[in-house]
N, C-alpha and C. Protein backbone atom coordinates (compact mmCIF):
# COMPACT_ATOMS: atom_id res chain seq x y z
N UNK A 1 -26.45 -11.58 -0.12
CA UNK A 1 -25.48 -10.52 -0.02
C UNK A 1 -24.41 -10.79 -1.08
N UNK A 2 -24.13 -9.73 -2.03
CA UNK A 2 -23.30 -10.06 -3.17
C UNK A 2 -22.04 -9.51 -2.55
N UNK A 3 -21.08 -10.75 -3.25
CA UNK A 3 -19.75 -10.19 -3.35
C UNK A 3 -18.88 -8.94 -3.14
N UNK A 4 -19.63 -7.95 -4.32
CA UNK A 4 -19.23 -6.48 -4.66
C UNK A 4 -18.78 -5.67 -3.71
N UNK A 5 -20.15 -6.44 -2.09
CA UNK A 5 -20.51 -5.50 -1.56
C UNK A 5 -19.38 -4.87 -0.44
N UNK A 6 -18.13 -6.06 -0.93
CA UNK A 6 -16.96 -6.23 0.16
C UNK A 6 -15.62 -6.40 -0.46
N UNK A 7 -15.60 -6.51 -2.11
CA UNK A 7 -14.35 -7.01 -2.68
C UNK A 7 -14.19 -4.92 -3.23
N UNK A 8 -13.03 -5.05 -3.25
CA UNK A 8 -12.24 -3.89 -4.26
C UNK A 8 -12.72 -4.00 -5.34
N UNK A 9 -12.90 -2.79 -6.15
CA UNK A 9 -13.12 -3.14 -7.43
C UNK A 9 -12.08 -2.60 -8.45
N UNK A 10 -10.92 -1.69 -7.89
CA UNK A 10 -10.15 -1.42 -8.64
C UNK A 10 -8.96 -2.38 -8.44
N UNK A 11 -9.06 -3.18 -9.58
CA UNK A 11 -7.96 -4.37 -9.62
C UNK A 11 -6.80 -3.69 -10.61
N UNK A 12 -5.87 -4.22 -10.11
CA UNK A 12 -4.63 -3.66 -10.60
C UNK A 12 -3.99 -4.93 -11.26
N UNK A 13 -4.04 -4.73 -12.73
CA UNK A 13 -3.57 -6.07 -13.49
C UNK A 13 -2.24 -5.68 -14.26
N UNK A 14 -1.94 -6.77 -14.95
CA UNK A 14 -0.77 -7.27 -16.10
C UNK A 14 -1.00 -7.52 -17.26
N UNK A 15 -0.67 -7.31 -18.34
CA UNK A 15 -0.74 -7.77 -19.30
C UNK A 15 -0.21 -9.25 -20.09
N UNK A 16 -0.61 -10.11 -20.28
CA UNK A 16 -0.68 -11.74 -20.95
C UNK A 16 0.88 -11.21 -21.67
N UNK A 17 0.91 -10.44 -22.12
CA UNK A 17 2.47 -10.68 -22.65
C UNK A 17 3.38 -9.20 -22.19
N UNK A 18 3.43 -9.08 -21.16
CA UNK A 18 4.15 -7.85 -21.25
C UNK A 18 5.52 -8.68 -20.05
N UNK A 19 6.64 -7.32 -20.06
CA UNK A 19 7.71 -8.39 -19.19
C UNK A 19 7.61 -8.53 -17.66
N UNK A 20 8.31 -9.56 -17.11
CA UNK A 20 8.19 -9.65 -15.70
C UNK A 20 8.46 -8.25 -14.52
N UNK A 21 9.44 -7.54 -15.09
CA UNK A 21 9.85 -6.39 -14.95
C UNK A 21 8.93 -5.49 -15.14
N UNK A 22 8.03 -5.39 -15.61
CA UNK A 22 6.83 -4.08 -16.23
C UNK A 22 6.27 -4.96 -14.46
N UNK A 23 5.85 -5.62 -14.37
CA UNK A 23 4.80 -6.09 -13.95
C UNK A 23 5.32 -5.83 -12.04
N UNK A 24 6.62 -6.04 -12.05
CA UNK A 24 7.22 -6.20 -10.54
C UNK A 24 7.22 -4.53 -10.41
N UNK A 25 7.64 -3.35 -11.36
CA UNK A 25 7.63 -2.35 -11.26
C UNK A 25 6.36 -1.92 -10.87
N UNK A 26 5.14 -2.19 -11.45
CA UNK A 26 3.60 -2.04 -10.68
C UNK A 26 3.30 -2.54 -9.95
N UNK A 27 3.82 -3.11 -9.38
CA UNK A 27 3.79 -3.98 -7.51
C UNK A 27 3.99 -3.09 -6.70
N UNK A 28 5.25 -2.82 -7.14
CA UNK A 28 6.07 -1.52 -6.46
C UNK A 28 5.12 -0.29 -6.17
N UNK A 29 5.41 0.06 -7.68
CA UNK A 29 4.52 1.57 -7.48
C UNK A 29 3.26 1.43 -7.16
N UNK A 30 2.29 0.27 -7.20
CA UNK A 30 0.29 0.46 -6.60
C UNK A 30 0.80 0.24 -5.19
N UNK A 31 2.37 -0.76 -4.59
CA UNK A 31 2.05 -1.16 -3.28
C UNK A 31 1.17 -2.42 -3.05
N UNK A 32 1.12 -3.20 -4.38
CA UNK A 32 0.12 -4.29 -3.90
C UNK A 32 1.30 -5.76 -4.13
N UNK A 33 0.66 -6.43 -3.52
CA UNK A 33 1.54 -7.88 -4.17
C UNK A 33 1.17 -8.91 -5.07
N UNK A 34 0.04 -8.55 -6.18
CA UNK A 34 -0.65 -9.66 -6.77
C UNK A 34 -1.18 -8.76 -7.88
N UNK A 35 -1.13 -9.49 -9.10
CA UNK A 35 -1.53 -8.74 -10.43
C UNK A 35 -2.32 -9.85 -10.96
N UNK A 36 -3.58 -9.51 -11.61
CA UNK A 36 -4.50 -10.03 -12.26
C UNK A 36 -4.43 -10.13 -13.97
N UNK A 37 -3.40 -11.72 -14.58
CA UNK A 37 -3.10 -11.44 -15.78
C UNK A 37 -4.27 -10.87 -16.42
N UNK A 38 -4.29 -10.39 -17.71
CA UNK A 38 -5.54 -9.83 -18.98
C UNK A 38 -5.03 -10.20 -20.00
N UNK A 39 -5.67 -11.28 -20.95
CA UNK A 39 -5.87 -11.37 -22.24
C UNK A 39 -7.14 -10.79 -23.04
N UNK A 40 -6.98 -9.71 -23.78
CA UNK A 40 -8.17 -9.36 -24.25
C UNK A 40 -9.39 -9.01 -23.29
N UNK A 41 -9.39 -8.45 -22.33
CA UNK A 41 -9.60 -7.99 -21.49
C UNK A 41 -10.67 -9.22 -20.57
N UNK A 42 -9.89 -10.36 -20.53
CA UNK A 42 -10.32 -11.40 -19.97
C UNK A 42 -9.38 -11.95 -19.03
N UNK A 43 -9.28 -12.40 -17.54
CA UNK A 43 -8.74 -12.76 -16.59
C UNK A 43 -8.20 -14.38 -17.40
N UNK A 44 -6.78 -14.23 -17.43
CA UNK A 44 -6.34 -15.30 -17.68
C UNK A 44 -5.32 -16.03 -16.44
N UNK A 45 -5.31 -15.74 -15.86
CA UNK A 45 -4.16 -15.54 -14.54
C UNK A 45 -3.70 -14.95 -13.65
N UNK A 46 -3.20 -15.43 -12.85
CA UNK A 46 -2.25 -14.45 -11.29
C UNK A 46 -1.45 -14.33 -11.27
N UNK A 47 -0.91 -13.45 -11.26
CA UNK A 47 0.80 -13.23 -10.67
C UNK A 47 1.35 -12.93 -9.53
N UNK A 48 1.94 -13.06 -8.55
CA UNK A 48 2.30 -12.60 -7.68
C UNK A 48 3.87 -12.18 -7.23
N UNK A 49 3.99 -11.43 -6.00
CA UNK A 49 5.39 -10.92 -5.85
C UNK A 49 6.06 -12.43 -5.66
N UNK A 50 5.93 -13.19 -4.69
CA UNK A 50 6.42 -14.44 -4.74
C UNK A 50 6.48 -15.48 -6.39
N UNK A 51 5.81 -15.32 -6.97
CA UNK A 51 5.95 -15.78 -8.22
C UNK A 51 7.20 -15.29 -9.04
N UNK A 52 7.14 -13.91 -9.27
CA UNK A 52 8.35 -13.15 -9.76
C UNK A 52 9.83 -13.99 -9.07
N UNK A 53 9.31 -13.36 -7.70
CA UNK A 53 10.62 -13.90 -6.65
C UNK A 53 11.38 -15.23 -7.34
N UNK A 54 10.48 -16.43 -6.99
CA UNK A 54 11.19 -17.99 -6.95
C UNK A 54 11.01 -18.03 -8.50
N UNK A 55 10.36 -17.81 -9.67
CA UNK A 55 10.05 -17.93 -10.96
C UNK A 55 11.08 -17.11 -11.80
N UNK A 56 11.71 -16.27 -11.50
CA UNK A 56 12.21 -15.58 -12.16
C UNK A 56 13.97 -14.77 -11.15
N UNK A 57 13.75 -13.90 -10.59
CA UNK A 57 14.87 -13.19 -9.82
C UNK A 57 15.64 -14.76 -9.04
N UNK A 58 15.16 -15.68 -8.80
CA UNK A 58 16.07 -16.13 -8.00
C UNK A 58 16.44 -17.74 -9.09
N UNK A 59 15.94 -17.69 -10.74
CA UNK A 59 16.79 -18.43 -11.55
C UNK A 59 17.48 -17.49 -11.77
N UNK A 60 17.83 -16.21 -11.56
CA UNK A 60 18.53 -15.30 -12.58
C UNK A 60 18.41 -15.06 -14.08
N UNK A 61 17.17 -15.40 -14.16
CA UNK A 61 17.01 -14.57 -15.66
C UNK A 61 16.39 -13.58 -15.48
N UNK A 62 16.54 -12.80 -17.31
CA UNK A 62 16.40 -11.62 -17.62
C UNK A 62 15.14 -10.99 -16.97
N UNK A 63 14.12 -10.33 -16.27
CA UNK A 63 13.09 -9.73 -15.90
C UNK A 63 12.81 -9.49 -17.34
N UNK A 64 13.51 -8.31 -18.13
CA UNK A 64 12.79 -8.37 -19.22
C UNK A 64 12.52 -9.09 -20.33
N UNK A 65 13.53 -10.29 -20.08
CA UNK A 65 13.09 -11.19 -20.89
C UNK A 65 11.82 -12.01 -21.16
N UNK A 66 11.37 -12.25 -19.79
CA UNK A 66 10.49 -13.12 -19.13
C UNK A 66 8.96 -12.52 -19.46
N UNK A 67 7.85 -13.43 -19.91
CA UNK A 67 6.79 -12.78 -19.77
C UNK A 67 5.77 -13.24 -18.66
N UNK A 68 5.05 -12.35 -18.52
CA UNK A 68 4.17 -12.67 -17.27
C UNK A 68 3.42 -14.07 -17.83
N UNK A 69 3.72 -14.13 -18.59
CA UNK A 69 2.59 -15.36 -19.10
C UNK A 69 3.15 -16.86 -18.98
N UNK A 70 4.69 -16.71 -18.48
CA UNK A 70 5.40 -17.60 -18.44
C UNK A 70 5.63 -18.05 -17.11
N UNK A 71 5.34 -17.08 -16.22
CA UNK A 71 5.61 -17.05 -14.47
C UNK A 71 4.16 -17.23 -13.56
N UNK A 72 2.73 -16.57 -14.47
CA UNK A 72 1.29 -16.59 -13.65
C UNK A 72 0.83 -18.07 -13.56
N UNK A 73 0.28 -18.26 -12.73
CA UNK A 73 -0.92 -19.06 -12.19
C UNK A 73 -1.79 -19.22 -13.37
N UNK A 74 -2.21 -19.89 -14.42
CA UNK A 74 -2.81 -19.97 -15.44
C UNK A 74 -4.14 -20.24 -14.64
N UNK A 75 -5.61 -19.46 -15.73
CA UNK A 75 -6.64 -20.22 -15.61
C UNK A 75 -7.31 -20.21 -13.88
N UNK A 76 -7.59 -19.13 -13.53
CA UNK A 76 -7.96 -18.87 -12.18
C UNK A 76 -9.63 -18.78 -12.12
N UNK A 77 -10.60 -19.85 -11.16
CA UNK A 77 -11.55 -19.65 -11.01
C UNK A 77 -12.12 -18.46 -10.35
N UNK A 78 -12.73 -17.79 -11.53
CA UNK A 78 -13.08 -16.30 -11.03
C UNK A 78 -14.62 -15.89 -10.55
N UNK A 79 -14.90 -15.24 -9.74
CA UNK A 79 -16.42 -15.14 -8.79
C UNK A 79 -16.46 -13.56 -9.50
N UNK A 80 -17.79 -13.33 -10.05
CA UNK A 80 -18.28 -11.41 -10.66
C UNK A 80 -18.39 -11.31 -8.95
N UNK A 81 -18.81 -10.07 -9.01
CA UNK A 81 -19.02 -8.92 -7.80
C UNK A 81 -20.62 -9.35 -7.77
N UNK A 82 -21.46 -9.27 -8.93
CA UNK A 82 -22.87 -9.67 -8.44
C UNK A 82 -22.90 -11.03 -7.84
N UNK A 83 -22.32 -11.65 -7.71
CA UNK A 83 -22.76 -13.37 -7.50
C UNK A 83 -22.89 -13.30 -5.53
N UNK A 84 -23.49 -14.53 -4.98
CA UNK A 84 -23.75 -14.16 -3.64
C UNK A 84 -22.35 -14.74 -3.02
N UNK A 85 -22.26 -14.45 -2.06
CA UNK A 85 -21.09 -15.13 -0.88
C UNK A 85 -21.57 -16.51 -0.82
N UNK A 86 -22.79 -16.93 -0.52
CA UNK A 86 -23.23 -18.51 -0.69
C UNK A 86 -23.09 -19.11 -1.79
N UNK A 87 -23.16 -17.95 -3.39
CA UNK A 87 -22.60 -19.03 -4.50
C UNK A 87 -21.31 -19.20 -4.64
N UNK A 88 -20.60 -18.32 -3.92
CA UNK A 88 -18.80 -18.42 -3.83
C UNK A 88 -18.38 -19.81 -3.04
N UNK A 89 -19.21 -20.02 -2.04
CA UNK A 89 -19.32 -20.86 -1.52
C UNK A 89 -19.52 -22.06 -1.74
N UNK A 90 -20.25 -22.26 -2.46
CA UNK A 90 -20.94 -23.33 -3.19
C UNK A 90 -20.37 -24.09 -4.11
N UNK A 91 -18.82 -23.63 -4.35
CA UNK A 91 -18.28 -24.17 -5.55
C UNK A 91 -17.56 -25.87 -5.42
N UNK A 92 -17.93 -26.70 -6.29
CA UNK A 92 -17.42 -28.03 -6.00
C UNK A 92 -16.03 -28.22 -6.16
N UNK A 93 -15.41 -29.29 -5.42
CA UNK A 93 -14.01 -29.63 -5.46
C UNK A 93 -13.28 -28.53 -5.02
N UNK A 94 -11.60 -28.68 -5.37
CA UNK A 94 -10.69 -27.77 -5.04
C UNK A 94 -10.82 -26.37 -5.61
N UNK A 95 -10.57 -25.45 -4.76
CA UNK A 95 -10.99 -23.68 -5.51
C UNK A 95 -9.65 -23.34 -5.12
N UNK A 96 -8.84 -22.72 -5.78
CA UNK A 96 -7.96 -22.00 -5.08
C UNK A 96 -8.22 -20.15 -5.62
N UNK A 97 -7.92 -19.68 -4.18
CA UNK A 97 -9.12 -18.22 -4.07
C UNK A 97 -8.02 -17.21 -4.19
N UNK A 98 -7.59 -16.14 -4.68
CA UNK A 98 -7.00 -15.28 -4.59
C UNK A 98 -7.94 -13.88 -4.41
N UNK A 99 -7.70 -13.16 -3.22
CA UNK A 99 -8.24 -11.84 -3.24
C UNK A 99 -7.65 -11.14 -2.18
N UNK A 100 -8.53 -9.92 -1.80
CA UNK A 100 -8.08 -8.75 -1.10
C UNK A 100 -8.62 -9.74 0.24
N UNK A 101 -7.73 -9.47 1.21
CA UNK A 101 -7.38 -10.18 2.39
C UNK A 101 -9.13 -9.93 2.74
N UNK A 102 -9.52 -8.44 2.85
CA UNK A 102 -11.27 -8.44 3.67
C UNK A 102 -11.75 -9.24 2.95
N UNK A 103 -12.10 -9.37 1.71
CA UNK A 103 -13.09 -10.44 0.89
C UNK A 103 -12.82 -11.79 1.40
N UNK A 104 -11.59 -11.98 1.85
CA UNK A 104 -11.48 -13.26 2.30
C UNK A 104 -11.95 -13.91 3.42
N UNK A 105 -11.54 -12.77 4.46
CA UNK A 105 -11.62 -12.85 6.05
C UNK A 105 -13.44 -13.27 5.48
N UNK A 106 -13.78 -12.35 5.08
CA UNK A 106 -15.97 -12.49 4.94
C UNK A 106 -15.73 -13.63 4.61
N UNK A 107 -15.35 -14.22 3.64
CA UNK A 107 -15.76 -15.60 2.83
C UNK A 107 -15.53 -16.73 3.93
N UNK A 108 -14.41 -16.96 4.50
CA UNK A 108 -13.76 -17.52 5.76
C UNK A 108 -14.82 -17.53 7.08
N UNK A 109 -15.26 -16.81 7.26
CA UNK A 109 -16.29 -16.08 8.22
C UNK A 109 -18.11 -17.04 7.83
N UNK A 110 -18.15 -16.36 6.94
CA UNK A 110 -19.58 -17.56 6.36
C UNK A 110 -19.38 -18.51 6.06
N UNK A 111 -17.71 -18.87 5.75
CA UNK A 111 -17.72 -20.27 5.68
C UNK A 111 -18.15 -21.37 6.90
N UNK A 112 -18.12 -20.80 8.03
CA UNK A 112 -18.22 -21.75 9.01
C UNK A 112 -19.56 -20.96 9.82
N UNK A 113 -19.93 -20.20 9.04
CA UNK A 113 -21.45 -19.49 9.92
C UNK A 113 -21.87 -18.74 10.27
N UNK A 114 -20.58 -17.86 10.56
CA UNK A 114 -20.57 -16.45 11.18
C UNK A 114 -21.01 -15.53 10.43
N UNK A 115 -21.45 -14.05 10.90
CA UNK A 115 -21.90 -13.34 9.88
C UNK A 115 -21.14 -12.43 9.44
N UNK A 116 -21.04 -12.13 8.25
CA UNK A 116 -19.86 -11.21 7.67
C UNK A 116 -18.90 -10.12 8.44
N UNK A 117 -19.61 -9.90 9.11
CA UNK A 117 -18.96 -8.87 10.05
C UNK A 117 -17.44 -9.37 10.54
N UNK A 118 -17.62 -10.54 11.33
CA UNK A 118 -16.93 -11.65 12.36
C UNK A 118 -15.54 -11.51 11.60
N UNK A 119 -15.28 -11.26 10.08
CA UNK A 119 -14.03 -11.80 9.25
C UNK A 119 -12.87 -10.99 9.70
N UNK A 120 -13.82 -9.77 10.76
CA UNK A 120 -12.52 -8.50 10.78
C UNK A 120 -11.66 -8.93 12.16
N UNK A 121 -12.39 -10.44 12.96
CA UNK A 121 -11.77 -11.12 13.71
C UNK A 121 -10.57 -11.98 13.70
N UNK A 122 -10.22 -12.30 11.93
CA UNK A 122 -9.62 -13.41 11.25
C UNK A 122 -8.26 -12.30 10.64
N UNK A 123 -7.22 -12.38 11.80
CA UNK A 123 -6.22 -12.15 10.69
C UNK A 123 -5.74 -12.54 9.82
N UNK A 124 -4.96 -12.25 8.75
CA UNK A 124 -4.48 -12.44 7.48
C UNK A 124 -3.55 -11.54 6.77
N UNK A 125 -2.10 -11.97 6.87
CA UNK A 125 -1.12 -11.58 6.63
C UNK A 125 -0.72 -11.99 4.64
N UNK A 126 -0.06 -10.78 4.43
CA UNK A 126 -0.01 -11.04 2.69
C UNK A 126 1.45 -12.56 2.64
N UNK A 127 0.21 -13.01 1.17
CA UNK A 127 1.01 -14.49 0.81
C UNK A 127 0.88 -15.39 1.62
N UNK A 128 -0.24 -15.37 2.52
CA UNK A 128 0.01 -16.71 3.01
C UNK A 128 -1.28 -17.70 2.80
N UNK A 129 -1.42 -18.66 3.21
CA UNK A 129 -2.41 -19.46 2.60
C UNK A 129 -2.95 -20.16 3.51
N UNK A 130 -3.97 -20.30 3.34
CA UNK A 130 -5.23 -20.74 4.36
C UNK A 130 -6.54 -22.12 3.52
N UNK A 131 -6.81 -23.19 4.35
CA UNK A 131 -7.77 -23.74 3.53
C UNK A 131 -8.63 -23.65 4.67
N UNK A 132 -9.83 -23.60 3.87
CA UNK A 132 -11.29 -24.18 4.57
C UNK A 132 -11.75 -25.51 3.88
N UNK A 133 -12.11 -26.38 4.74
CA UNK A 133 -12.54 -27.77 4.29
C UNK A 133 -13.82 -28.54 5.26
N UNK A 134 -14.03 -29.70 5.32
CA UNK A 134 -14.82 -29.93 5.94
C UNK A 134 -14.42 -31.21 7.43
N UNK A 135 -15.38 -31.29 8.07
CA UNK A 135 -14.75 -32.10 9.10
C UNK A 135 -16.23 -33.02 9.53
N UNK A 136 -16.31 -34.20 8.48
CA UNK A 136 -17.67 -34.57 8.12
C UNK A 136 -18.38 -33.98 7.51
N UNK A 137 -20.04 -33.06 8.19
CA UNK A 137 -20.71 -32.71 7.35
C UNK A 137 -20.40 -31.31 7.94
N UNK A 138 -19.08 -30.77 8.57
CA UNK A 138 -19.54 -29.64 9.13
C UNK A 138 -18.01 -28.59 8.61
N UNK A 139 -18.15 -27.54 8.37
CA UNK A 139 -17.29 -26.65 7.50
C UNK A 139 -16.14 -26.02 8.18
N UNK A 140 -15.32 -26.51 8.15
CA UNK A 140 -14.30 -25.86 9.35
C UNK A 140 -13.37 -24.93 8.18
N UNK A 141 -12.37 -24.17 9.00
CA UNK A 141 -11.15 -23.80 8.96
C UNK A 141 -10.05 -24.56 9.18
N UNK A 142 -9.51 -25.30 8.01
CA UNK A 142 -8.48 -26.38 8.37
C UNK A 142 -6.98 -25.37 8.18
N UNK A 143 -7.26 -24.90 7.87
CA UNK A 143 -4.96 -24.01 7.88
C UNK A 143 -5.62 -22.70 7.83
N UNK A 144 -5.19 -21.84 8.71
CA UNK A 144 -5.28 -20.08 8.38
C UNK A 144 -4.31 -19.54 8.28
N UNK A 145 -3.92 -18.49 7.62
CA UNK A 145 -2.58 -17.36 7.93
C UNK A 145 -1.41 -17.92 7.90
N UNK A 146 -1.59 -19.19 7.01
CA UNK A 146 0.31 -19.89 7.27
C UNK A 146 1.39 -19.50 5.98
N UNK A 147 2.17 -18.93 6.62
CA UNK A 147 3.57 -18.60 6.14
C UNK A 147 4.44 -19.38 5.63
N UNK A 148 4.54 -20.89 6.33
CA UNK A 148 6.00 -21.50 6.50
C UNK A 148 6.41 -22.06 4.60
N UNK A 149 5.75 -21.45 3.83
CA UNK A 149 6.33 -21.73 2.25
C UNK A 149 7.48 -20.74 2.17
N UNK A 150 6.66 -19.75 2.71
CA UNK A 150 7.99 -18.23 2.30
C UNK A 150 8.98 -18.83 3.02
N UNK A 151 10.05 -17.85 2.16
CA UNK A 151 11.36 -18.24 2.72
C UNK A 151 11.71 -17.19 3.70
N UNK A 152 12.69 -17.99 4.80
CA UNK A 152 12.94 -17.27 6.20
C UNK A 152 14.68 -16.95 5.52
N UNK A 153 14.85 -16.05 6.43
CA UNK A 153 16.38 -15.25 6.69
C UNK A 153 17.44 -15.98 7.07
C-alpha cells in the first residue's frame, strides 16, 4: 500500500530565499502551519509556524529581513507518494517525519501492527511531537501528541 494513497498531495511550500514574512503570510492565508522549503524545485527544508515564532518574531528581527532559509529545518528526509508504508518504515536510525497529521496517524498505526484504518483512533494535535521506537524487538509508541515544548500562557 503506497503512501499517495493517504498523504495530501497539494503541498503548500516556500521559497529557499524568499522573506520570513512572505512565508508567515501563506500560513495565514492556506490556514496551514508548515511550509515545505523549494530550491529549484527540490525539497530543501521545513518551516514551520513555531519556527517563525521562536526564530524570528520573538528575537525581534525584521520578518522581511529574514530568509526562510535562515529559520527552516535544513535537509529533511523525504518519502515519494509511490514508495510503500513498510518502506517508510523501514528507514534506519533517527527519521524525523513531518506531515499531514492522517499520514501520520497511518504510519503510527502500522508502526506497531495495526491496519491503516486504526490511525483515525490516534489523536494528533498541530506541532506536537510524537516518537515511535522500539521496546526490544517489538515496535512501540514511545511519546504521542506531546505539547509541553510550546509555550504556555
Amino acid at each position: 500500500m503506497s503512501i499517495g494513497r493517504f498523504c495530501t498531495r497539494n503541498v503548500d511550500t516556500a521559497s529557499f530565499d524568499e522573506s520570513a514574512l512572505d512565508a508567515a503570510q501563506r500560513m495565514r492565508d492556506r490556514q496551514v502551519g508548515t511550509l515545505v522549503v523549494i530550491d529549484a524545485e527540490h525539497p530543501v527544508g521545513i518551516v514551520t509556524d513555531r519556527d517563525l515564532t521562536v526564530r524570528v518574531l520573538a528575537t525581534g528581527v525584521d520578518p522581511k529581513a529574514v530568509r526562510v532559509s535562515e529559520v527552516m529545518t535544513p535537509s529533511p528526509t523525504t518519502i515519494r507518494e509511490e514508495d510503500s508504508i513498510e518502506a517508510a518504515l523501514g528507514y534506519e536510525g533517527d527519521v524525523a517525519l513531518f506531515g499531514h497529521g492522517h499520514c501520520l496517524r497511518i504510519l503510527a498505526a502500522r508502526w506497531i501492527g495495526l491496519p491503516p484504518d486504526a490511525g483515525r483512533l490516534l489523536e494528533l494535535s498541530t506541532a506536537t511531537v510524537s516518537r515511535l521506537g522500539w521496546e526490544r524487538e517489538t515496535r512501540v509508541v514511545e511519546l504521542w501528541n506531546d505539547g509541553s515544548h510550546m509555550a504556555r500562557d
